[in-house]
Protein backbone atom coordinates (compact mmCIF):
# COMPACT_ATOMS: atom_id res chain seq x y z
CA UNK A 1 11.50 -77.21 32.51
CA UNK A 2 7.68 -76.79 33.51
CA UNK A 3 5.11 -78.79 33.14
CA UNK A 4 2.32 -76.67 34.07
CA UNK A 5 1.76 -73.21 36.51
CA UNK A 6 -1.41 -73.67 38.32
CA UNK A 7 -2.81 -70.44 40.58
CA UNK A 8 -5.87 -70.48 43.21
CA UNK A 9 -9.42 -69.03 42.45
CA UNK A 10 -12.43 -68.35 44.94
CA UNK A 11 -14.54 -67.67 41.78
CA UNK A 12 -14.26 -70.75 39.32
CA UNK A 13 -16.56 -69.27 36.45
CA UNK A 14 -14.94 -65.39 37.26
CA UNK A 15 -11.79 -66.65 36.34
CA UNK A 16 -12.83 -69.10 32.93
CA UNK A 17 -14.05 -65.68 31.93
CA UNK A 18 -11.43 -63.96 32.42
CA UNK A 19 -8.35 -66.42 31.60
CA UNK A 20 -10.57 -67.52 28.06
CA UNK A 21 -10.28 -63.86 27.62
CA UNK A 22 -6.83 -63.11 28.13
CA UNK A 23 -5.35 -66.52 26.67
CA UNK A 24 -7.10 -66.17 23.33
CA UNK A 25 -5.24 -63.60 22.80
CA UNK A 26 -2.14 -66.09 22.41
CA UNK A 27 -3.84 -68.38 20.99
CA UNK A 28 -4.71 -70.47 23.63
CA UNK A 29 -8.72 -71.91 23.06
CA UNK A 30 -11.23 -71.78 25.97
CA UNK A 31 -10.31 -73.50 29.21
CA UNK A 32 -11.15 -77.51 30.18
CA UNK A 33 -13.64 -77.78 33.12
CA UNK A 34 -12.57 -80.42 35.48
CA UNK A 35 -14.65 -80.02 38.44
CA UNK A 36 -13.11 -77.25 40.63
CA UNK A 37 -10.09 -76.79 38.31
CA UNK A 38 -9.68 -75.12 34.72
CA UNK A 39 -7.02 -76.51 32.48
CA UNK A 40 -5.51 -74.42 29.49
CA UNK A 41 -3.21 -77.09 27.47
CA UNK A 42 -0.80 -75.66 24.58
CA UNK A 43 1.67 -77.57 22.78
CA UNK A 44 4.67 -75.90 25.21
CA UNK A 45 2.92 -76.67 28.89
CA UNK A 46 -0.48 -76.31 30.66
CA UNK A 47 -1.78 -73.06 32.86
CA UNK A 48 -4.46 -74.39 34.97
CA UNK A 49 -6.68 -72.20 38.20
CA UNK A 50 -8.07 -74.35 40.95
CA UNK A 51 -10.45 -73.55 43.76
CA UNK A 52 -8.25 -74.67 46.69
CA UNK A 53 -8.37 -78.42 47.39
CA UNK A 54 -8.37 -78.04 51.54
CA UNK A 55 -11.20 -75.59 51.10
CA UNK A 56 -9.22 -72.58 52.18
CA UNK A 57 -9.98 -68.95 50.63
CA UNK A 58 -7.27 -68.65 47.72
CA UNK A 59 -4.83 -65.83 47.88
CA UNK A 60 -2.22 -64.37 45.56
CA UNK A 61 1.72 -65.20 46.29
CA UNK A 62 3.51 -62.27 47.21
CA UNK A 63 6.24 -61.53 44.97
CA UNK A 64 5.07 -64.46 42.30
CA UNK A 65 4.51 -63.46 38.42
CA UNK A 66 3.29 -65.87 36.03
CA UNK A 67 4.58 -64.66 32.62
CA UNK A 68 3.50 -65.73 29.16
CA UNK A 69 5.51 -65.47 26.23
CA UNK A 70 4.04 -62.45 23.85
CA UNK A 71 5.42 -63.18 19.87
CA UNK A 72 5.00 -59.09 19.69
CA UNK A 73 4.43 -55.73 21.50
CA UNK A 74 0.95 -55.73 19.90
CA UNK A 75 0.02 -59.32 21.19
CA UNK A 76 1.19 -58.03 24.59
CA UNK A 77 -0.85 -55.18 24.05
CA UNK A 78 -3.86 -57.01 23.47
CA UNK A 79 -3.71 -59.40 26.20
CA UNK A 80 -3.54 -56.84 28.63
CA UNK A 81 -6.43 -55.31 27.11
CA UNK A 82 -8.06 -58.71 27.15
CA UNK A 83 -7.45 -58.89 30.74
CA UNK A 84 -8.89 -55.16 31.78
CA UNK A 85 -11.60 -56.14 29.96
CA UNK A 86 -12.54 -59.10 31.79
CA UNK A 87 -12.10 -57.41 35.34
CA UNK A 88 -8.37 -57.80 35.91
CA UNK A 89 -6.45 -54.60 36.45
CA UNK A 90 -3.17 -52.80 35.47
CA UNK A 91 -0.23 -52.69 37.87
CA UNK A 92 3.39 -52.05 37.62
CA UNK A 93 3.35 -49.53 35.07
CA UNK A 94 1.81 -49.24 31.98
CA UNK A 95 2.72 -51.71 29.27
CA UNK A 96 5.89 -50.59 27.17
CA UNK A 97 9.41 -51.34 26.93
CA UNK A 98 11.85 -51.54 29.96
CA UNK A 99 15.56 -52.77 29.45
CA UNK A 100 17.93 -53.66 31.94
CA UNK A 101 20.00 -56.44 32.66
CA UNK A 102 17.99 -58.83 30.22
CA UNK A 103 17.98 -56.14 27.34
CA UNK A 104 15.30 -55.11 26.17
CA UNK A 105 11.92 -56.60 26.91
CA UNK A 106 8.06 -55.73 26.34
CA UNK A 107 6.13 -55.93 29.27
CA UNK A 108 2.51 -56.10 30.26
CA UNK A 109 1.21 -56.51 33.68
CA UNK A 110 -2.32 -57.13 34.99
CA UNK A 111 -3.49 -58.84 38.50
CA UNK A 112 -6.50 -61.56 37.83
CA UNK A 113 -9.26 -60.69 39.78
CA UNK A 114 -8.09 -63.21 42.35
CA UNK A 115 -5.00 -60.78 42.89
CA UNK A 116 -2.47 -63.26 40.79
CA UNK A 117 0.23 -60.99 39.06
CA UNK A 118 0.55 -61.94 35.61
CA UNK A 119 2.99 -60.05 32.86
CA UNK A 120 2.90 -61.00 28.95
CA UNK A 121 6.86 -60.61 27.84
CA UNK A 122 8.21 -59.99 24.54
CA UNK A 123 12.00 -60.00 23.94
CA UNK A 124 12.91 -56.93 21.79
């Protein structure tokens, strides 16, 4: 359905360090420069980060999530590590199961240090 997710930056090389970081952990290799834009390509779609193009300040959407697809609970684990690592930092709650409606799903969430809400999902 996608063809790529792209979310704003006001820190081009904060967030190559931190999305090389986190997207290793699934597998992903380090990020394509193209001048104020980063470009993460996979075989399934492209996550990209761009410095706004009308020279605005970027700012996080309020109730967005980009998720990305976890093939365990220990990937998921170590992506959020990745992330806290590399300056992003925990919200929701802690990473763990939740079920509901969808079942049951693994779920880690982090904010970039931009203030974009990501969550790595694995389906139980």
């Amino acid at each position: 359905m996608f063809s790529h997710i792209m979310v704003g930056t006001n820190d081009l090389d904060r967030a190559k360090k931190f999305y090389d970081a986190l997207l290793a952990t699934l597998g992903a290799g380090p990020a394509m420069v193209d001048g104020h834009r980063i470009f993460y390509m996979t075989p399934t779609g492209i996550f990209s980060v761009s410095k706004p193009i009308n020279g605005e300040p970027a700012t996080f959407a309020n109730g967005a999530t980009v998720g990305f697809a976890a093939a365990s609970p220990e990937q998921a684990d170590a992506w959020h590590a990745a992330g806290v690592a590399n300056g992003g930092t925990t919200c929701e709650d802690l990473p763990g199961v939740r079920t509901g409606g969808m079942g049951s799903l693994y779920l880690a969430y982090l904010r970039d240090p931009d203030g974009n809400k990501l969550c790595a999902l694995h389906r139980m």
